[in-house]
N, C-alpha and C. Protein backbone atom coordinates (compact mmCIF):
# COMPACT_ATOMS: atom_id res chain seq x y z
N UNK A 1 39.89 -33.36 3.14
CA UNK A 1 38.94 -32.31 3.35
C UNK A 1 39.42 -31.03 2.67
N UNK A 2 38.85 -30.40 1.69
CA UNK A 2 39.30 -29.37 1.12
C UNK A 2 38.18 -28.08 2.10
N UNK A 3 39.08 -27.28 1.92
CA UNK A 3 38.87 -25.75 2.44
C UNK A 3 38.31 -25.17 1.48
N UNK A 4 37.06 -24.66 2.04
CA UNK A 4 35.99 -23.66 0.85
C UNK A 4 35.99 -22.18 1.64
N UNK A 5 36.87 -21.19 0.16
CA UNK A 5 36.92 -20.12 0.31
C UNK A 5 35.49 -19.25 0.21
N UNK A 6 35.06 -18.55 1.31
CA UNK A 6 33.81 -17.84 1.03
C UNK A 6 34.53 -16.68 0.40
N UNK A 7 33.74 -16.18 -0.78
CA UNK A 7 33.56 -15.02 -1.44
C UNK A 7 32.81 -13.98 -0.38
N UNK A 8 33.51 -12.78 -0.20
CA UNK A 8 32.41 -11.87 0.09
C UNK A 8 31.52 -10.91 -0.50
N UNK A 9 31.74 -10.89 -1.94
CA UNK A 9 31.52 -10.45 -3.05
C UNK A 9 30.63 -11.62 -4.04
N UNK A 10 29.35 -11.64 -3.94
CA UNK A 10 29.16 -12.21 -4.96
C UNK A 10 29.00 -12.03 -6.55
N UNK A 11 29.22 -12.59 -7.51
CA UNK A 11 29.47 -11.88 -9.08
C UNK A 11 28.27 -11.34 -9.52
N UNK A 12 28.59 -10.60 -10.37
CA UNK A 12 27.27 -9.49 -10.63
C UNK A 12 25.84 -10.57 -10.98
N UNK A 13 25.97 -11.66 -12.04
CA UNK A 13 25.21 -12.31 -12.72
C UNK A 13 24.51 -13.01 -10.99
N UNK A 14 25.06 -13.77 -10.23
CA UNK A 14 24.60 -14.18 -8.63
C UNK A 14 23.58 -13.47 -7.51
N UNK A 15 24.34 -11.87 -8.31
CA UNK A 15 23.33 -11.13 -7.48
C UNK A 15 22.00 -10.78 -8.15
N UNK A 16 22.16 -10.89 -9.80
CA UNK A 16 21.05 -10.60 -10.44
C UNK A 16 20.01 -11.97 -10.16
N UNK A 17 20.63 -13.02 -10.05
CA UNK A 17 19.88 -14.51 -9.63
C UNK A 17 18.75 -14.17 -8.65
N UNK A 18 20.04 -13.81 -7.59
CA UNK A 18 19.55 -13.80 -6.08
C UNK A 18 18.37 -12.82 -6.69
N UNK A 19 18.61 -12.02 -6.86
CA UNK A 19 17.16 -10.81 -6.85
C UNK A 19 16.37 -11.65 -7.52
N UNK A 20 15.99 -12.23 -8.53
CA UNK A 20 15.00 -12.72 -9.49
C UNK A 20 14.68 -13.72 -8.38
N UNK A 21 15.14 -14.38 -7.68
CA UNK A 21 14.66 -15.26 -6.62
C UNK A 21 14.65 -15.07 -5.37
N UNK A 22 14.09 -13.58 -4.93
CA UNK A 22 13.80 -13.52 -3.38
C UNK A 22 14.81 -13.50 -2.65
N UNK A 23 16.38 -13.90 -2.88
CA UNK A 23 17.28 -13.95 -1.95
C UNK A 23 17.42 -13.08 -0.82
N UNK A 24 17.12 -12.75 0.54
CA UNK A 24 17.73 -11.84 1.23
C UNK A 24 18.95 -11.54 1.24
N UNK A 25 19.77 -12.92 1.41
CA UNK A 25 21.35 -12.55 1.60
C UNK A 25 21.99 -12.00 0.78
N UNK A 26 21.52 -12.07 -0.82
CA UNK A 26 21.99 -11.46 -1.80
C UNK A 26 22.12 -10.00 -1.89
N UNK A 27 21.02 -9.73 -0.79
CA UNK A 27 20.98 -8.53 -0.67
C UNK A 27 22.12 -7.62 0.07
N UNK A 28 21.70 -8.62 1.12
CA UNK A 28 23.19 -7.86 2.91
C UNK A 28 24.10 -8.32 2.37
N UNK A 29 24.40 -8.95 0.95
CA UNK A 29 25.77 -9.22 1.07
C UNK A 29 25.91 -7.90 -0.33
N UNK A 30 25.72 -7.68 -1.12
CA UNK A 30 24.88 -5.66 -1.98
C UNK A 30 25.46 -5.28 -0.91
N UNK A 31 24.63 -4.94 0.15
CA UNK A 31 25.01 -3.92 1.02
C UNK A 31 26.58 -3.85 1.61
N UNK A 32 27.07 -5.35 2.39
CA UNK A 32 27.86 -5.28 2.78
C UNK A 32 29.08 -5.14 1.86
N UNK A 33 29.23 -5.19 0.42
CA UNK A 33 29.93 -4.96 -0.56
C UNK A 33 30.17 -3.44 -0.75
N UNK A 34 29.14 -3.07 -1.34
CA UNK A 34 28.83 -1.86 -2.02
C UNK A 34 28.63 -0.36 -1.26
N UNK A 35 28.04 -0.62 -0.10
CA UNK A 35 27.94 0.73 0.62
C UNK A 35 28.65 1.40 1.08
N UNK A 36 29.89 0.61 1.40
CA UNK A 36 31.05 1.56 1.76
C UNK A 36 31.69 2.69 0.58
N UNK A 37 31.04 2.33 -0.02
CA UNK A 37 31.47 2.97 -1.31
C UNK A 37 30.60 4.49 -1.70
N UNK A 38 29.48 3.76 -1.33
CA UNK A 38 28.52 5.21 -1.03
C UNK A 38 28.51 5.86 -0.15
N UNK A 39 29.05 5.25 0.92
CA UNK A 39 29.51 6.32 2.37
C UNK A 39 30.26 7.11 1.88
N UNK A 40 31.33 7.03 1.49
CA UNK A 40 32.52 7.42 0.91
C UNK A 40 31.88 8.75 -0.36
N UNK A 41 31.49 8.26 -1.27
CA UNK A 41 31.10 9.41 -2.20
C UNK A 41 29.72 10.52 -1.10
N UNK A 42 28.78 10.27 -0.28
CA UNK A 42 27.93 11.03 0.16
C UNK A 42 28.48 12.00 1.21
N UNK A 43 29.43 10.85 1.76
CA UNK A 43 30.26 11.61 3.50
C UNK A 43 31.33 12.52 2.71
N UNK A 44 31.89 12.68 1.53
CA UNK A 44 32.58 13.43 1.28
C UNK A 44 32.27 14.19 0.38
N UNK A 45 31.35 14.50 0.21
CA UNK A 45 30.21 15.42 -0.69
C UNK A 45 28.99 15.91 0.27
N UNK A 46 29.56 16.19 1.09
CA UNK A 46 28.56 16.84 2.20
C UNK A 46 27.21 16.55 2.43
N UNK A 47 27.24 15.26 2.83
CA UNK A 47 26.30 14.15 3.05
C UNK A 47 26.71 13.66 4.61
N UNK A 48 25.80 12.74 5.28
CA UNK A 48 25.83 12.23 6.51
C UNK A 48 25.79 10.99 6.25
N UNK A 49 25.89 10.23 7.54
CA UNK A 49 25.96 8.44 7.27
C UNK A 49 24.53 8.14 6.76
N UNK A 50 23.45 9.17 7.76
CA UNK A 50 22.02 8.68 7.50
C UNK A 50 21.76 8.73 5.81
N UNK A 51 22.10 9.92 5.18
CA UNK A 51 21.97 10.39 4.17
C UNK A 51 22.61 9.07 3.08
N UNK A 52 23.61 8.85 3.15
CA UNK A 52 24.44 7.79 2.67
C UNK A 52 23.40 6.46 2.35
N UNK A 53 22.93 5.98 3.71
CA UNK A 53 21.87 4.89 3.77
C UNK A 53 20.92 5.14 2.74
N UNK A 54 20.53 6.52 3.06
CA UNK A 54 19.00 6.58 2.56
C UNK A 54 19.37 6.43 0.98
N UNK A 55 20.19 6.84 0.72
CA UNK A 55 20.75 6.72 -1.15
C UNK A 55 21.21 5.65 -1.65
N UNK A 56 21.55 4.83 -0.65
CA UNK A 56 22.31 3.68 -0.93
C UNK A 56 21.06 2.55 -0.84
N UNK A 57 19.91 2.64 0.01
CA UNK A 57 19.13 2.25 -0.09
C UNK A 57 18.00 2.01 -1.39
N UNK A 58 17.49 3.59 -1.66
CA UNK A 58 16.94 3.87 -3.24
C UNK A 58 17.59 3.52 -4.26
N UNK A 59 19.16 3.26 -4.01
CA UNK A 59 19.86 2.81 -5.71
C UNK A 59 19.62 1.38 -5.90
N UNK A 60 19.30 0.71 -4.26
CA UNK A 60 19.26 -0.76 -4.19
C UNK A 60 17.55 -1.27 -5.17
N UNK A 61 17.06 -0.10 -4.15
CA UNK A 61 14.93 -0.76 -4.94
C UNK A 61 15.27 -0.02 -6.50
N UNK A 62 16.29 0.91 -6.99
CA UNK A 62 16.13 0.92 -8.36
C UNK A 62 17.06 -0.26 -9.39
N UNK A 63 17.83 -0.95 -8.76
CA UNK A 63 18.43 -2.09 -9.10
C UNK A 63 17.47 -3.02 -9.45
N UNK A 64 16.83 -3.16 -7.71
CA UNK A 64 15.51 -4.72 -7.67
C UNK A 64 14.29 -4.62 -8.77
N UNK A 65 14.03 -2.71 -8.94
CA UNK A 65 13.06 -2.67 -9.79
C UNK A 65 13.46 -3.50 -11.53
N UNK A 66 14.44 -2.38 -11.91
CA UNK A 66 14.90 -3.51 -12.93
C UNK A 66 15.02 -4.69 -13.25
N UNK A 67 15.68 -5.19 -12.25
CA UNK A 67 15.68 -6.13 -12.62
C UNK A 67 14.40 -7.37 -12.25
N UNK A 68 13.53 -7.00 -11.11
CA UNK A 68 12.20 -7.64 -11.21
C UNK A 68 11.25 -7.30 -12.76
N UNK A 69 11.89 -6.55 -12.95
CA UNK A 69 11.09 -6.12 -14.94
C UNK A 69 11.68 -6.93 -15.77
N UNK A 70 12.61 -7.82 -15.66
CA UNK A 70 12.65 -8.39 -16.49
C UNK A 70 13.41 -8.26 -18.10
N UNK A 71 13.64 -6.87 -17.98
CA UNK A 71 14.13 -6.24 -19.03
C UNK A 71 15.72 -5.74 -18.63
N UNK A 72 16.47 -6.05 -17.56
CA UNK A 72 17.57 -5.77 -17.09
C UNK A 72 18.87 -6.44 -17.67
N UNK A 73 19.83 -5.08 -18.48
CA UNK A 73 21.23 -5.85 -19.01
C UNK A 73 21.88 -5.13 -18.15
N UNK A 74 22.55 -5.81 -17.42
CA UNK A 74 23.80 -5.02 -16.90
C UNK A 74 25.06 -4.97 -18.26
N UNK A 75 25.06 -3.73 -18.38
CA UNK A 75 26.16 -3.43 -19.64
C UNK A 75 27.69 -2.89 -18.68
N UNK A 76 27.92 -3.39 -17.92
CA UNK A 76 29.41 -2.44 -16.78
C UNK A 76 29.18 -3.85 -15.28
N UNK A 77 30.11 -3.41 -15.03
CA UNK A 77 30.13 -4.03 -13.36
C UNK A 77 28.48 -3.46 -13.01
N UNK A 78 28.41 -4.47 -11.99
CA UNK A 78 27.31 -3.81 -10.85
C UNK A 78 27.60 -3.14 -9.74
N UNK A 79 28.86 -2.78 -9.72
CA UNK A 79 29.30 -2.13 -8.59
C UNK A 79 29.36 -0.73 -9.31
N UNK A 80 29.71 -0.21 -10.72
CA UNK A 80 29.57 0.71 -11.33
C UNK A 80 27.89 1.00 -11.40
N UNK A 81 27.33 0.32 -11.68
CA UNK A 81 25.91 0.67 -11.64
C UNK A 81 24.88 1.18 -10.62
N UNK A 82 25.85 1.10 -9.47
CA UNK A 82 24.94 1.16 -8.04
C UNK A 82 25.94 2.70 -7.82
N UNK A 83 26.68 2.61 -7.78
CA UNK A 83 27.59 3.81 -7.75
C UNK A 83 26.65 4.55 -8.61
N UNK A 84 26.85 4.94 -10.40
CA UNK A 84 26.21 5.52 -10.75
C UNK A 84 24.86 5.97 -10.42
N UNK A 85 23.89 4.77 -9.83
CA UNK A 85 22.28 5.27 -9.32
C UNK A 85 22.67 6.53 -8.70
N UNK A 86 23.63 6.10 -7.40
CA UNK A 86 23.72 6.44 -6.23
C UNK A 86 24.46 8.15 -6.52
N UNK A 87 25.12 8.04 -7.39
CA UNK A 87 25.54 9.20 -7.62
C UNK A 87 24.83 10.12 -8.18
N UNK A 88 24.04 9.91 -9.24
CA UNK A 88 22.61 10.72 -9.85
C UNK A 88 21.69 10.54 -8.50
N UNK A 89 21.37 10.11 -7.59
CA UNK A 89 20.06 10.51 -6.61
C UNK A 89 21.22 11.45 -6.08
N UNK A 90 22.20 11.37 -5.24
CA UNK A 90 22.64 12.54 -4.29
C UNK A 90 23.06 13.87 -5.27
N UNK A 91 22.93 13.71 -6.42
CA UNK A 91 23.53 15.03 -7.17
C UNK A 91 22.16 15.72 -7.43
N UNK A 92 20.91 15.11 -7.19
CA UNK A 92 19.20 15.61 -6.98
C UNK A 92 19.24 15.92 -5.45
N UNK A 93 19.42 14.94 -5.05
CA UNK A 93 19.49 15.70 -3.21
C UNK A 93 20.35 16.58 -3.05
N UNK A 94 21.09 16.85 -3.61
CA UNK A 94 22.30 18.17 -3.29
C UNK A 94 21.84 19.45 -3.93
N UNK A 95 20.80 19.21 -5.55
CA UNK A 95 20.45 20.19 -5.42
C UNK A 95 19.35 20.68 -4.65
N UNK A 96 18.37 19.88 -4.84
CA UNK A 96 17.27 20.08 -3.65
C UNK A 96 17.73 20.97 -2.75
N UNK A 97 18.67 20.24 -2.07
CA UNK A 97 19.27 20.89 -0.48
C UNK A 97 20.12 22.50 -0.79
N UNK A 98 20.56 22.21 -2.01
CA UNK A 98 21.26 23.70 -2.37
C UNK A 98 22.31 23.85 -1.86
N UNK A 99 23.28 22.52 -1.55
CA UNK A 99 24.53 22.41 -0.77
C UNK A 99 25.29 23.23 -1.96
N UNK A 100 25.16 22.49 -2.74
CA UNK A 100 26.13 22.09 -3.80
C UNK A 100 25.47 22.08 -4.80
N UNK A 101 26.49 23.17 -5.85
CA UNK A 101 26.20 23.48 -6.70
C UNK A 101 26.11 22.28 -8.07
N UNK A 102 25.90 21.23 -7.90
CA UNK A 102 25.90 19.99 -8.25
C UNK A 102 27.09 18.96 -8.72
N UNK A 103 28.13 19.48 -7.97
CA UNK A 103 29.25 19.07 -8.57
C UNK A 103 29.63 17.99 -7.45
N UNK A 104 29.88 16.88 -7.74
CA UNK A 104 30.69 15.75 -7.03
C UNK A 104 32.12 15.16 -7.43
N UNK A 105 32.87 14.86 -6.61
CA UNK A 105 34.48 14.59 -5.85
C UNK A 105 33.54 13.17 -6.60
N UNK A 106 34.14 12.64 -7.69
CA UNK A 106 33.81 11.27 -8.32
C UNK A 106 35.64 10.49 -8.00
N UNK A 107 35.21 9.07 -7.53
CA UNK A 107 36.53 8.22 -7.21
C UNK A 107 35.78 6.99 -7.90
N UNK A 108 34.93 6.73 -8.98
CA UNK A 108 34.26 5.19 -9.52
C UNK A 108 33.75 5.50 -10.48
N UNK A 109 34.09 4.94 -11.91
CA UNK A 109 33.15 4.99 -13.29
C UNK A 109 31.73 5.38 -12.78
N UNK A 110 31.28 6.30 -13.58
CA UNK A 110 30.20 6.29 -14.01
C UNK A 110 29.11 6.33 -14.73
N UNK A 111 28.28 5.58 -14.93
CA UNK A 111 27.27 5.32 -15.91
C UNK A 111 25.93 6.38 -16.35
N UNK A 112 25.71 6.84 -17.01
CA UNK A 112 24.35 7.74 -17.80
C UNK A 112 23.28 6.58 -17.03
N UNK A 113 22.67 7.16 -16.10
CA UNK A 113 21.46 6.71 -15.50
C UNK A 113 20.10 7.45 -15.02
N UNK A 114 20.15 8.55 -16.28
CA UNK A 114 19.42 9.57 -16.07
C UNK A 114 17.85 8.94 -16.35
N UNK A 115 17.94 8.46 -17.73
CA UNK A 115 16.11 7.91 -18.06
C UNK A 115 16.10 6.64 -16.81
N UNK A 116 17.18 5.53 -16.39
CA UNK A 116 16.75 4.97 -15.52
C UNK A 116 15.71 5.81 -14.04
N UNK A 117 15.98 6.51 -13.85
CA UNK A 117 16.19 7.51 -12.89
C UNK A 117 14.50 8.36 -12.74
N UNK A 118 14.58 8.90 -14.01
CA UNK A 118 13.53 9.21 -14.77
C UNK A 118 12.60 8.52 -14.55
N UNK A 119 12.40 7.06 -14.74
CA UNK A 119 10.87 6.47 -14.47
C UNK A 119 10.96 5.72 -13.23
N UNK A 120 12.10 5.80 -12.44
CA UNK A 120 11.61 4.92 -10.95
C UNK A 120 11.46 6.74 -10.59
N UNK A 121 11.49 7.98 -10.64
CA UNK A 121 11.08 8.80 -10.14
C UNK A 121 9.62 8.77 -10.58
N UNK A 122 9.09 8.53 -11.62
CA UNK A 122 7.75 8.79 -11.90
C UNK A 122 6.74 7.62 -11.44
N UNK A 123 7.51 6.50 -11.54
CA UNK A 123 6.91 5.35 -10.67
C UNK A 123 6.67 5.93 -9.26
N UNK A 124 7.39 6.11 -8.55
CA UNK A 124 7.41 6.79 -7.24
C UNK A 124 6.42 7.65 -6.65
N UNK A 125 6.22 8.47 -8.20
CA UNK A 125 5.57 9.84 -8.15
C UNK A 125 3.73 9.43 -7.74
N UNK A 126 3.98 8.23 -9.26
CA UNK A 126 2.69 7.44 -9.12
C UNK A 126 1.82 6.10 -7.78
N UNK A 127 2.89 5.93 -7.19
CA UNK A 127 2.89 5.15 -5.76
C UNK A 127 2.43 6.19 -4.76
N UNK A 128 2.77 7.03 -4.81
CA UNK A 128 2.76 8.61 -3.61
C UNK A 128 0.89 9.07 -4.23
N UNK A 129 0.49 9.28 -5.29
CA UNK A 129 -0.69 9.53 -5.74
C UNK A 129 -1.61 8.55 -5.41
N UNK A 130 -1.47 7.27 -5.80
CA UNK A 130 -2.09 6.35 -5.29
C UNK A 130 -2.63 6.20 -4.29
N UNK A 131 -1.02 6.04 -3.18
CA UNK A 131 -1.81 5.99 -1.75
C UNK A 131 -2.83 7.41 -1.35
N UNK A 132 -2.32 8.89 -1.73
CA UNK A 132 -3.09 9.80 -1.50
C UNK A 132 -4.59 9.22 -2.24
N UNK A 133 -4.71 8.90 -3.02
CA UNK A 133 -5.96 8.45 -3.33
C UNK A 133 -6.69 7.54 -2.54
N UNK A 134 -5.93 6.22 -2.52
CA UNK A 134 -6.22 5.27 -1.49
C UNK A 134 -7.11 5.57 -0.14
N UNK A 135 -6.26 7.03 0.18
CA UNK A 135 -6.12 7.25 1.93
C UNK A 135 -7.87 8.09 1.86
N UNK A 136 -8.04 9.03 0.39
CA UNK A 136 -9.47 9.65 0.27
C UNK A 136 -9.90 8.53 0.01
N UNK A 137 -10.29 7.52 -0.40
CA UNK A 137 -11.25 6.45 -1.00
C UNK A 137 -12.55 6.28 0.45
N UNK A 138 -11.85 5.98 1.51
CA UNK A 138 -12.91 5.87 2.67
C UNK A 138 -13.42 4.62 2.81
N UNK A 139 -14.12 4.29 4.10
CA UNK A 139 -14.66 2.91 4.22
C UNK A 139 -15.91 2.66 3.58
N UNK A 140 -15.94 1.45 3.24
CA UNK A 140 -15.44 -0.22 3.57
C UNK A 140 -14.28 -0.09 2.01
N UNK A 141 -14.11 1.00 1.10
CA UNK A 141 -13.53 0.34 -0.29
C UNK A 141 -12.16 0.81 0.11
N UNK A 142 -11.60 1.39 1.27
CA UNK A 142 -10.22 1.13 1.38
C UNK A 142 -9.44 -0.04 1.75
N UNK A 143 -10.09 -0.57 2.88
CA UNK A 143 -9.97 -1.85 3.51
C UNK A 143 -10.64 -3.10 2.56
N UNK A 144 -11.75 -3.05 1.48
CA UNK A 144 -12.07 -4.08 1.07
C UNK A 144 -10.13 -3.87 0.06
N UNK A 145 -9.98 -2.89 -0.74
CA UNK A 145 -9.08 -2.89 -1.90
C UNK A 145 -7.36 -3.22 -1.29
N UNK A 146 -7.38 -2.53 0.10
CA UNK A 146 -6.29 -3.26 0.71
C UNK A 146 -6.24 -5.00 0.76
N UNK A 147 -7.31 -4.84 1.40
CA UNK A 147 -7.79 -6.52 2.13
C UNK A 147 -7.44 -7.34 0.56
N UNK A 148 -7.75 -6.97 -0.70
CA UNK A 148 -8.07 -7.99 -1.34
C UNK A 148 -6.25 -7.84 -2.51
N UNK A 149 -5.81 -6.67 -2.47
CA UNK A 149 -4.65 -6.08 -3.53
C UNK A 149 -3.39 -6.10 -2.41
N UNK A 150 -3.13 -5.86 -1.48
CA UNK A 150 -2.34 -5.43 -0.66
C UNK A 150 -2.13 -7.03 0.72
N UNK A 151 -3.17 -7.38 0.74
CA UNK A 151 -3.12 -8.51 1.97
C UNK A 151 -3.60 -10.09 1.42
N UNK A 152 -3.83 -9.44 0.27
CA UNK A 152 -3.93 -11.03 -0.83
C UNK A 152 -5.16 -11.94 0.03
N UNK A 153 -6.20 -11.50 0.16
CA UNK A 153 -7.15 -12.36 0.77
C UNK A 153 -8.49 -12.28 -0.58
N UNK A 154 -8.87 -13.44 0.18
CA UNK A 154 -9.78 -13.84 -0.89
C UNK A 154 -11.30 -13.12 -0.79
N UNK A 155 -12.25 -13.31 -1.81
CA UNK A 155 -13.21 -13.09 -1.87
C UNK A 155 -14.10 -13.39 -1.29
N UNK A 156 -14.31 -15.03 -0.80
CA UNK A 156 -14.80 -15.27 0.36
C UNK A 156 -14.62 -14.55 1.91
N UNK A 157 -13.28 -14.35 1.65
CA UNK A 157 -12.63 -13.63 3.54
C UNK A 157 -13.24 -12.83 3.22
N UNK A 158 -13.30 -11.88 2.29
CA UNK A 158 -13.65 -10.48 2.24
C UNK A 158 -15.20 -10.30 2.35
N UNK A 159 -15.99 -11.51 1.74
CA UNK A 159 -17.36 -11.54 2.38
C UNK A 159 -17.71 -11.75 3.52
N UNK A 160 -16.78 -12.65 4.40
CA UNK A 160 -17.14 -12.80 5.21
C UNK A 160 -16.91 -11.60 6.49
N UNK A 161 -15.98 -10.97 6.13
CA UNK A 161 -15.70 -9.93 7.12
C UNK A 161 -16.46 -8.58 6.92
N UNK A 162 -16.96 -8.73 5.78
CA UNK A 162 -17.91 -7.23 5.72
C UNK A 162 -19.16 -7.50 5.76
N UNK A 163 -19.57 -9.14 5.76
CA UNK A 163 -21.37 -9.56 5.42
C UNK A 163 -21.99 -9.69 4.65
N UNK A 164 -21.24 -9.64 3.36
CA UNK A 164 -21.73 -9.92 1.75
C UNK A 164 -22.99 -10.90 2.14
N UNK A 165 -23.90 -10.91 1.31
CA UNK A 165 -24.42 -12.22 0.64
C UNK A 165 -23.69 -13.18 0.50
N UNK A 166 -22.87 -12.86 -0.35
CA UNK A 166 -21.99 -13.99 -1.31
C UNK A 166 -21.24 -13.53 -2.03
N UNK A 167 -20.49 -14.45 -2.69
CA UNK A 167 -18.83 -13.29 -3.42
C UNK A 167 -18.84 -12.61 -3.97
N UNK A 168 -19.84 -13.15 -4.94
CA UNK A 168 -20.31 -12.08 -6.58
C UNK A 168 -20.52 -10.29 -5.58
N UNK A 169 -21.62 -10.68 -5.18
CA UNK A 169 -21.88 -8.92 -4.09
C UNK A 169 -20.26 -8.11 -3.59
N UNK A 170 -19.43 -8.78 -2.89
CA UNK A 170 -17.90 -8.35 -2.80
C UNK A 170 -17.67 -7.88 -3.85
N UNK A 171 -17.60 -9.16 -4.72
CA UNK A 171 -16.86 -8.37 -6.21
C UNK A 171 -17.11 -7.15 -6.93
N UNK A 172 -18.75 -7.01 -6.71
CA UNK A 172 -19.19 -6.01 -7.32
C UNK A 172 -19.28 -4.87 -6.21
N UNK A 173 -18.90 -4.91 -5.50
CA UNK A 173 -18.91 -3.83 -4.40
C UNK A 173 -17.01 -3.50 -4.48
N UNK A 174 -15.92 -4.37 -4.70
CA UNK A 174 -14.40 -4.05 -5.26
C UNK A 174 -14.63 -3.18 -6.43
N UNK A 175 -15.24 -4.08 -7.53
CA UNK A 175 -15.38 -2.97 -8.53
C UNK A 175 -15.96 -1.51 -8.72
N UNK A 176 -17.04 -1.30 -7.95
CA UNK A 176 -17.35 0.13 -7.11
C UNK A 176 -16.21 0.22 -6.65
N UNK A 177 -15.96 0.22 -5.70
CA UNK A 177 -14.34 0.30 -5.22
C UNK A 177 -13.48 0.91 -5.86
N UNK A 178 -12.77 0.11 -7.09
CA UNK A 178 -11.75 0.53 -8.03
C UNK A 178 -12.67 1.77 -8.76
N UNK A 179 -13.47 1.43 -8.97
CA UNK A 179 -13.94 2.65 -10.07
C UNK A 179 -13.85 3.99 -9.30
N UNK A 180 -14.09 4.05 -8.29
CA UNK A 180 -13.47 5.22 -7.26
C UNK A 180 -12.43 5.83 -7.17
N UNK A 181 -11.71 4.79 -6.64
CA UNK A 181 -10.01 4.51 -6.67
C UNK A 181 -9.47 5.03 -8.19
N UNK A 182 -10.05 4.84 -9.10
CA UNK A 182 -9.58 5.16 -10.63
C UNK A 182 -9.71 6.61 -10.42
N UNK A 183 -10.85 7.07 -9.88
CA UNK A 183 -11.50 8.44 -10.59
C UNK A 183 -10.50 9.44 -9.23
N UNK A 184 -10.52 8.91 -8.45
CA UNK A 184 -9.73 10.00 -7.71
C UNK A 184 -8.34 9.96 -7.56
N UNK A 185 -7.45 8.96 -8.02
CA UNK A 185 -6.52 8.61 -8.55
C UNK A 185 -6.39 9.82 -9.87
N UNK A 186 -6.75 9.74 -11.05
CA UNK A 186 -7.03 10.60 -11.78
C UNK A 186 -7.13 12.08 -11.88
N UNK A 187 -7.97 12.38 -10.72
CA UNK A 187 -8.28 13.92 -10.31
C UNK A 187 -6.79 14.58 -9.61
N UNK A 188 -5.17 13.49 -8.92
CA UNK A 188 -4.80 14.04 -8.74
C UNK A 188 -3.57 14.44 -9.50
């Protein structure tokens, strides 16, 4: 019977797997790797544990974003790369907050992750507009565009729960819908 050493660390390329395939654990095991590391740079840069999370969290969905795009090289460790996110969001929250004059106590390589940074902020920017749009759109085309984009139900469900005729009428009542959704989306 041979003895199998668990890794608690899985290798960077494992964790990029895990993400491309839904893994949860790939994840808590990210976290359980990596965050102590961001405690460490936030709690000693005049940051809190909560604060720590919340950064350590956003460097994680700007990791998953990448690399769900498809277009992701890790060029360094991934432990340098999450560090770096993590270090460009709290050096924006520090100024925000006006702690700190933007200077951070650095103990881990770090990587130029500014244009990364750059469009999951504008992605963000554009998710935050959306839903404000979304939230003006009003009934039935919030709940039909949820119901059908957001809760993945079909055209039939969706007739059947609002009283369509028949699908085609849904559809063309979504597309009213979106064309809404576009225009006030737009206006903001």
């Amino acid at each position: 019977m041979s003895k199998e050493i668990k890794r608690s660390v899985p290798t960077d390329s494992e964790v990029i797997l895990g993400i491309l395939n839904g893994s949860k654990d790939v994840l808590e095991t990210v976290y359980k790797a990596y965050f102590p590391m961001i405690l460490q740079l936030v709690v000693m840069n005049n940051g809190t544990d909560d604060d720590a999370k919340d950064i350590f969290q956003e460097s994680v969905i700007v990791l998953y974003d990448k690399v769900k795009s498809g277009n992701f090289e890790l060029n360094s460790k991934l432990k340098t790369f999450i560090y770096s996110v993590s270090r460009r969001l709290w050096l924006k929250r520090l100024n925000q907050l006006s702690r700190n004059a933007g200077r951070i106590s650095d103990f881990e390589d770090v990587l130029p992750v500014e244009q990364d940074m750059e469009r999951h902020e504008e992605k963000d920017l554009q998710f935050r507009q959306m839903e404000s749009a979304l939230m003006h759109l009003g009934e039935p085309c919030k709940t039909i565009i949820e119901d059908f984009y957001i809760n993945n139900k079909s055209m039939q469900e969706i007739c059947a729960k609002f009283g369509y005729t028949n699908a085609d009428n849904a559809k063309n009542q979504k597309y009213k819908c979106l064309q809404r959704l576009k225009k006030l989306f737009f206006q903001t």
